[in-house]
N, C-alpha and C. Protein backbone atom coordinates (compact mmCIF):
# COMPACT_ATOMS: atom_id res chain seq x y z
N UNK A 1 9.74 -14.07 5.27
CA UNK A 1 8.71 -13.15 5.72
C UNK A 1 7.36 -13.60 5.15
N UNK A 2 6.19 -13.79 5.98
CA UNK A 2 4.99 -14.34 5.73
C UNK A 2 4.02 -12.71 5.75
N UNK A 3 3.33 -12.52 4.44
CA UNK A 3 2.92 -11.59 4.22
C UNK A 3 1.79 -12.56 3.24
N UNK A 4 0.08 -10.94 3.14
CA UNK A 4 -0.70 -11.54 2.87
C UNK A 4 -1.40 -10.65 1.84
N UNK A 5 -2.04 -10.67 0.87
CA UNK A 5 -2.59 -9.30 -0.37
C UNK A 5 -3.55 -9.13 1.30
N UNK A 6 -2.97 -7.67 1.17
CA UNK A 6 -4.39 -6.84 2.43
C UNK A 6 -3.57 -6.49 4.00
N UNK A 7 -2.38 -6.78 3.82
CA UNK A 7 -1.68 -6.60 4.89
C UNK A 7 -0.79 -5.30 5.18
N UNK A 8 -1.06 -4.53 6.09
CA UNK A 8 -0.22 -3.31 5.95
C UNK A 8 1.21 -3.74 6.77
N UNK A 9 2.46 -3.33 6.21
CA UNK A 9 3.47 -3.35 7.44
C UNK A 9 4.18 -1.84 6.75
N UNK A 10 5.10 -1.69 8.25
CA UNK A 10 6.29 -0.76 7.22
C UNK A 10 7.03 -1.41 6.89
N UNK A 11 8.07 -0.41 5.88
CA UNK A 11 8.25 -1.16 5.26
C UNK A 11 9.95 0.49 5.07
N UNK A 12 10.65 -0.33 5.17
CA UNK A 12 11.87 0.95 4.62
C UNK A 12 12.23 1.15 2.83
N UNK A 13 11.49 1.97 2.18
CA UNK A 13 11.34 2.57 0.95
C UNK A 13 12.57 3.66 0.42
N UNK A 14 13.58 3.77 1.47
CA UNK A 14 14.97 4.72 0.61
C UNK A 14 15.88 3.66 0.63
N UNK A 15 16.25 3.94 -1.05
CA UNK A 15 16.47 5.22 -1.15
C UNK A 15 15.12 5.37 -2.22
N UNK A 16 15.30 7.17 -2.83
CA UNK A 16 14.08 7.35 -3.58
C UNK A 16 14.37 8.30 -4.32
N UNK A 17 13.88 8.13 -5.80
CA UNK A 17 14.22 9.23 -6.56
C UNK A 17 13.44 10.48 -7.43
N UNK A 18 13.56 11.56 -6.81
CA UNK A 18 12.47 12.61 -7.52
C UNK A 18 11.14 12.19 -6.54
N UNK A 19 10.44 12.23 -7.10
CA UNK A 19 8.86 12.26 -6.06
C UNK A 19 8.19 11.00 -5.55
N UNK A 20 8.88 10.08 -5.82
CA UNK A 20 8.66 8.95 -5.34
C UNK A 20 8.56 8.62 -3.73
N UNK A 21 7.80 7.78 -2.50
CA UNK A 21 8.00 7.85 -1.36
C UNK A 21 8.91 7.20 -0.67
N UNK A 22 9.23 7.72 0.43
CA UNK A 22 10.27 7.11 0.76
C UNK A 22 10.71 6.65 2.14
N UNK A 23 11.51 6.63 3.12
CA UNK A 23 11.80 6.67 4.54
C UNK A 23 10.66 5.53 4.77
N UNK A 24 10.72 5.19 6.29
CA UNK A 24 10.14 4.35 6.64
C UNK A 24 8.54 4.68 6.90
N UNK A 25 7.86 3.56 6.16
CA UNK A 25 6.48 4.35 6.16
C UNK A 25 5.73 2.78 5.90
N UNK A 26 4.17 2.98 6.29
CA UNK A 26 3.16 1.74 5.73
C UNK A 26 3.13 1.70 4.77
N UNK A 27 3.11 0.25 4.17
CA UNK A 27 2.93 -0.04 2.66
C UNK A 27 1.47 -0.85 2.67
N UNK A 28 1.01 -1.35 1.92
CA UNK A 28 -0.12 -2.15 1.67
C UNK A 28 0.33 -3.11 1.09
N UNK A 29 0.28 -4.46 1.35
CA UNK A 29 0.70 -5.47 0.41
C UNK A 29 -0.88 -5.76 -0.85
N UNK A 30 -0.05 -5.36 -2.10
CA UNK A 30 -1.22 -5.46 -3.35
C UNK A 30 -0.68 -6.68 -3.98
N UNK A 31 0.13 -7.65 -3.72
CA UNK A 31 0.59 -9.15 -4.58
C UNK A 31 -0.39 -10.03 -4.25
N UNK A 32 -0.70 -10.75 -4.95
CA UNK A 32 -1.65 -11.65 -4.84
C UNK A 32 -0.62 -13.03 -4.21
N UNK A 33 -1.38 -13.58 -3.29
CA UNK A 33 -0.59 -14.54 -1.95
C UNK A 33 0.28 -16.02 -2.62
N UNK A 34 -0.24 -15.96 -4.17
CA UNK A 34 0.78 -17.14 -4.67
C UNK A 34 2.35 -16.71 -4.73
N UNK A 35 2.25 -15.30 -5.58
CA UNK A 35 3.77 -14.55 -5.45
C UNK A 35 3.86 -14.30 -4.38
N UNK A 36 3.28 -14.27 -3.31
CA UNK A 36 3.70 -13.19 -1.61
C UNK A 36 4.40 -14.86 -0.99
N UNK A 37 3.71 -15.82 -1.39
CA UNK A 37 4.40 -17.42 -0.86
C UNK A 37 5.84 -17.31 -1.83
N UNK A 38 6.08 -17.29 -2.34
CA UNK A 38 7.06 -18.21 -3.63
C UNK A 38 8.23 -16.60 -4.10
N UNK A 39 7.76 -15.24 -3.86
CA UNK A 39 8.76 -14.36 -4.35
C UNK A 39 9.67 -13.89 -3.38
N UNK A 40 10.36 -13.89 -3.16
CA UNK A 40 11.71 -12.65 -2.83
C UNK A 40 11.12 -11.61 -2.50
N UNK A 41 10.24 -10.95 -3.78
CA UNK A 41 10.05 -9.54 -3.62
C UNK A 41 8.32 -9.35 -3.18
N UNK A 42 7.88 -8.41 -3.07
CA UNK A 42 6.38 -8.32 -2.95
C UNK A 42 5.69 -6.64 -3.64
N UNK A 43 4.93 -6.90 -4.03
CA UNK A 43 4.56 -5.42 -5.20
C UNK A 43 3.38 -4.78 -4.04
N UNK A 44 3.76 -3.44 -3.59
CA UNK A 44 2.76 -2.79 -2.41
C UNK A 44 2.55 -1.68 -2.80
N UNK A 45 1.59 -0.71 -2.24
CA UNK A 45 1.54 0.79 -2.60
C UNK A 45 1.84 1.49 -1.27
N UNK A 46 2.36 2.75 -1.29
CA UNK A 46 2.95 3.37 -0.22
C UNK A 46 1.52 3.81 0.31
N UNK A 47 1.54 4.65 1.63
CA UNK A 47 0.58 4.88 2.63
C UNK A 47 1.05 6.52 3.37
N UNK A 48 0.25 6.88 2.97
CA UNK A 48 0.64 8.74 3.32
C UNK A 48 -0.50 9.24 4.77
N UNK A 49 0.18 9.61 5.61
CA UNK A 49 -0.41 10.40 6.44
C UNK A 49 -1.31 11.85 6.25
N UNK A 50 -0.55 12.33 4.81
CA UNK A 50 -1.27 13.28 4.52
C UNK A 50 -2.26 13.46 3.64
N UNK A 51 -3.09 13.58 4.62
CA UNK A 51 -4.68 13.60 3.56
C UNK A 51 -5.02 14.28 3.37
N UNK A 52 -4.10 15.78 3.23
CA UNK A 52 -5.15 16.60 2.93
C UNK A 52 -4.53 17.04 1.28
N UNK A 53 -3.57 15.60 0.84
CA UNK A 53 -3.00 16.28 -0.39
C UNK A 53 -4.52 15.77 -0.91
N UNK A 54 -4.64 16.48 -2.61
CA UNK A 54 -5.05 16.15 -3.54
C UNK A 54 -5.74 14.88 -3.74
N UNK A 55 -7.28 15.15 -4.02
CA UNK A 55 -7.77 13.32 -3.47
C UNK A 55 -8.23 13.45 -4.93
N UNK A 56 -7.28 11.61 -5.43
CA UNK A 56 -7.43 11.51 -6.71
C UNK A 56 -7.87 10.35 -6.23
N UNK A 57 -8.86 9.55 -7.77
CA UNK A 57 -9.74 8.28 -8.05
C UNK A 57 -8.53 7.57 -7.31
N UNK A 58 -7.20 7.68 -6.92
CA UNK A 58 -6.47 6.74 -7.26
C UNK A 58 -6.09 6.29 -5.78
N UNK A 59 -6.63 7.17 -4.42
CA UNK A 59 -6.27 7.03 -3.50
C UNK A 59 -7.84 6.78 -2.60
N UNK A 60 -7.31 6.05 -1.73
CA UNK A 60 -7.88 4.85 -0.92
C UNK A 60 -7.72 5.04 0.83
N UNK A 61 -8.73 5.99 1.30
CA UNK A 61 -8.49 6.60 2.75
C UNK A 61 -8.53 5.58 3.64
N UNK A 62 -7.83 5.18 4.58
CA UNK A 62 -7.91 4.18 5.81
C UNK A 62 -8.50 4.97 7.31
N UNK A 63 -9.12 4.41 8.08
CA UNK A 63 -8.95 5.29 9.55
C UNK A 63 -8.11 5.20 10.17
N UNK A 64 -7.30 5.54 11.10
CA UNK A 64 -6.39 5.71 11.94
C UNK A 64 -6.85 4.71 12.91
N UNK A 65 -8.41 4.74 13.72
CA UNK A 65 -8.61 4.07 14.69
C UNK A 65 -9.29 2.47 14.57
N UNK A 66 -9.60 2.33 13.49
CA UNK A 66 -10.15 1.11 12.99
C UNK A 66 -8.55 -0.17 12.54
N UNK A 67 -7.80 1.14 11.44
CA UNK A 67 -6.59 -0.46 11.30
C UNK A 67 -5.09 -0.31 11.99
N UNK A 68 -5.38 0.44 13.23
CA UNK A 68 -3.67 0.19 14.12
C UNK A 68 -2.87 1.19 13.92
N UNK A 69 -3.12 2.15 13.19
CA UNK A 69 -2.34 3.16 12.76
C UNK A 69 -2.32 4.74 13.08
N UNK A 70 -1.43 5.20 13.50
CA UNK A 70 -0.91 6.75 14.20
C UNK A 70 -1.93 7.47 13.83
N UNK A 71 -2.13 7.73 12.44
CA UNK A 71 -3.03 8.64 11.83
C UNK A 71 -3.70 7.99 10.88
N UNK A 72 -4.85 9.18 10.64
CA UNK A 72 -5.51 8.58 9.63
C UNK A 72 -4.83 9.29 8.19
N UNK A 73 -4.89 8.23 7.24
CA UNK A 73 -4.07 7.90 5.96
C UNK A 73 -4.62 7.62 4.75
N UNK A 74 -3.87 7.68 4.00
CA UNK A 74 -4.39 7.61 2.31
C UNK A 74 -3.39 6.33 1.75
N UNK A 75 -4.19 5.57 0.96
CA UNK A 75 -3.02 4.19 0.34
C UNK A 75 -3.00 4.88 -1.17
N UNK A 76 -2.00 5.09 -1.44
CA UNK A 76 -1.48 6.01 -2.80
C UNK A 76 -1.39 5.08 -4.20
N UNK A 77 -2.72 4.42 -4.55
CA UNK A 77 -2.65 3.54 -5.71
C UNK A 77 -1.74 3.99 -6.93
N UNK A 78 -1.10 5.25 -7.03
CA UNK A 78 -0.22 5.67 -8.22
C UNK A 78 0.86 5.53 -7.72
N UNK A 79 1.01 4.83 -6.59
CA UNK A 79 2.58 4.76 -5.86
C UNK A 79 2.73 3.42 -5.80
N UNK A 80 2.89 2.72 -6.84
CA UNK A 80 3.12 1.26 -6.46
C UNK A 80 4.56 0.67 -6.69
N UNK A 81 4.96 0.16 -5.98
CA UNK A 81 6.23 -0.52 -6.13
C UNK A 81 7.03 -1.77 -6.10
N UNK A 82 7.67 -2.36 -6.91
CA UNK A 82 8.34 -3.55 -5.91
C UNK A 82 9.21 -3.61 -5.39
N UNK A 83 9.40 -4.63 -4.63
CA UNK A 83 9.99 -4.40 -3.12
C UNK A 83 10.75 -5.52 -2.62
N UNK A 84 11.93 -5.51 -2.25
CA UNK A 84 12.40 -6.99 -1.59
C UNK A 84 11.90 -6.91 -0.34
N UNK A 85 11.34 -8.40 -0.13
CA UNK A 85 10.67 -8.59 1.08
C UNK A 85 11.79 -8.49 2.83
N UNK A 86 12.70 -8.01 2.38
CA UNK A 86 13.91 -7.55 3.35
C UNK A 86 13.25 -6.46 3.68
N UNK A 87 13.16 -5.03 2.72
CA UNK A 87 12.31 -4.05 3.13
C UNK A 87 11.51 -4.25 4.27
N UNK A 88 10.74 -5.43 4.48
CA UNK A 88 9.57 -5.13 5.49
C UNK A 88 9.99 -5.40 7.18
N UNK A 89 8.90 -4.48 7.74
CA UNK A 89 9.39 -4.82 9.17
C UNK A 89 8.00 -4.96 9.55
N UNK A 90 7.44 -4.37 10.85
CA UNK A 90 6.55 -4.70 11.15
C UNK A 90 5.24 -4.79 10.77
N UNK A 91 4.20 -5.81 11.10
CA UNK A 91 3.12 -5.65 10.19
C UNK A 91 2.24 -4.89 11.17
N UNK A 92 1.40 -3.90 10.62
CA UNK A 92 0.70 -3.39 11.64
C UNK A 92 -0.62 -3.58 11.58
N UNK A 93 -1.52 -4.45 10.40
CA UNK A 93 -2.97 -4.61 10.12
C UNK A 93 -3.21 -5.47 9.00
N UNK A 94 -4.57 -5.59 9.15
CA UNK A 94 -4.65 -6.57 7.66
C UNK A 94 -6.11 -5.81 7.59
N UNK A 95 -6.51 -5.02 5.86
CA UNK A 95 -7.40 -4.88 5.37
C UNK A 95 -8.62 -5.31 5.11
N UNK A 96 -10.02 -4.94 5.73
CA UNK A 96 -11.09 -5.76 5.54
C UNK A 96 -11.43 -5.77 4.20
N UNK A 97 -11.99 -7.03 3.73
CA UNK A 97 -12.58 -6.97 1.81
C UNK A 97 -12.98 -6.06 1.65
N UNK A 98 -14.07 -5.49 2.21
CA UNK A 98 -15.01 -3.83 2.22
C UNK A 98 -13.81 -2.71 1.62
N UNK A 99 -12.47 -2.66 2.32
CA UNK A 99 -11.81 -1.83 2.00
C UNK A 99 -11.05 -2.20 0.78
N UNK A 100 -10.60 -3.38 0.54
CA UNK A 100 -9.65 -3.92 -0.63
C UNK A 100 -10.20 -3.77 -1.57
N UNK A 101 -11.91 -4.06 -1.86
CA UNK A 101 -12.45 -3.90 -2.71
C UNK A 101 -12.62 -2.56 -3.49
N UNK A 102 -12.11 -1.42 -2.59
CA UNK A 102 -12.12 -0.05 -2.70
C UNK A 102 -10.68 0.02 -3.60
N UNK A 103 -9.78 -0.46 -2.95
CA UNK A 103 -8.20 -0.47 -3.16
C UNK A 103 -8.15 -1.26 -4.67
N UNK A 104 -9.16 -2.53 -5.20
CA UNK A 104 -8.92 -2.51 -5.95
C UNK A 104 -9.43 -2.02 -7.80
N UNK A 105 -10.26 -1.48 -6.81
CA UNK A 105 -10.98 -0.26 -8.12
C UNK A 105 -10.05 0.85 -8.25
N UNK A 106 -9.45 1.20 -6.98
CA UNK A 106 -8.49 2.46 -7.82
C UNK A 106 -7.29 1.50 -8.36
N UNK A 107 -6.62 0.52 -8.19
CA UNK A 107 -5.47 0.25 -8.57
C UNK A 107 -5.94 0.03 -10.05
N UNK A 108 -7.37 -0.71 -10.48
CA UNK A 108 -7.43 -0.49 -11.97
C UNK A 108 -7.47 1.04 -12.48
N UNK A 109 -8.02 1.47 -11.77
CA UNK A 109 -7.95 3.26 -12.21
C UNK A 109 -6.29 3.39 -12.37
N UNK A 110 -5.64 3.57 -11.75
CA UNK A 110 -4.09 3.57 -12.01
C UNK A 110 -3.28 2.98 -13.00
N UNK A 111 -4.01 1.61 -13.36
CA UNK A 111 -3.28 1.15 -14.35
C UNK A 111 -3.68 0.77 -15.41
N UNK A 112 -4.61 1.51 -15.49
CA UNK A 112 -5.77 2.11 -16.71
C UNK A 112 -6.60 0.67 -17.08
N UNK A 113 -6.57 0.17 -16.55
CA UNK A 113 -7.67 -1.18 -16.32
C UNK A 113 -9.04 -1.07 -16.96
N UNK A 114 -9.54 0.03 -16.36
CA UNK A 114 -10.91 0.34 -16.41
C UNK A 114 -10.66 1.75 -17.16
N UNK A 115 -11.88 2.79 -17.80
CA UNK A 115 -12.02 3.85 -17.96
C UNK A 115 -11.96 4.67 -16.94
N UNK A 116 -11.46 6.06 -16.42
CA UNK A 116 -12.61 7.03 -15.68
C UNK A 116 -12.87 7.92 -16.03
């Protein structure tokens, strides 16, 4: 599977335990493209339709009509996971820098990188 840091596909995420996401849903590929060439697995954050949960530093809104996708969505930087690249199925977009650059200020917010 040829995958790229900035690429959304789904991706099948169950099983899942306690509050974690799950069922088949968009992921974001967040691996940087030396591991996305050379790993098995690939490290992504899940992608929620529902935006009207709780908007933390840590989440990263997409449009619906700009990157290919049903609805408009939130990329859940506190939801990160790894993943065997079996998980993935279709890819449905690839992230402009404008937005990654967004994606990757919260993922330091998440993993306490930075202060907030």
């Amino acid at each position: 599977m040829n995958c790229k840091r900035g690429d959304v596909f789904f991706a099948d995420l169950s099983p899942v335990v306690g509050s974690e996401q799950g069922g088949v849903r968009p992921v974001l590929i967040i691996q940087n493209d030396v591991g996305n060439k050379y790993s098995p697995t690939v490290i992504v954050a899940a992608i929620t339709s529902q935006i009207e949960k709780a908007k933390l530093p840590t989440h990263v809104e997409i449009t619906a009509e700009e990157h290919g996708l049903d609805r408009d969505s939130v990329v859940l930087l506190e939801q990160i996971r790894t993943i065997d690249k079996q998980r993935l199925r279709d890819r449905i977009t690839h992230l402009a820098p404008e937005l990654m650059k967004r994606v990757d200020d919260a993922l330091q917010i998440s993993l306490g990188l930075i202060e907030f």
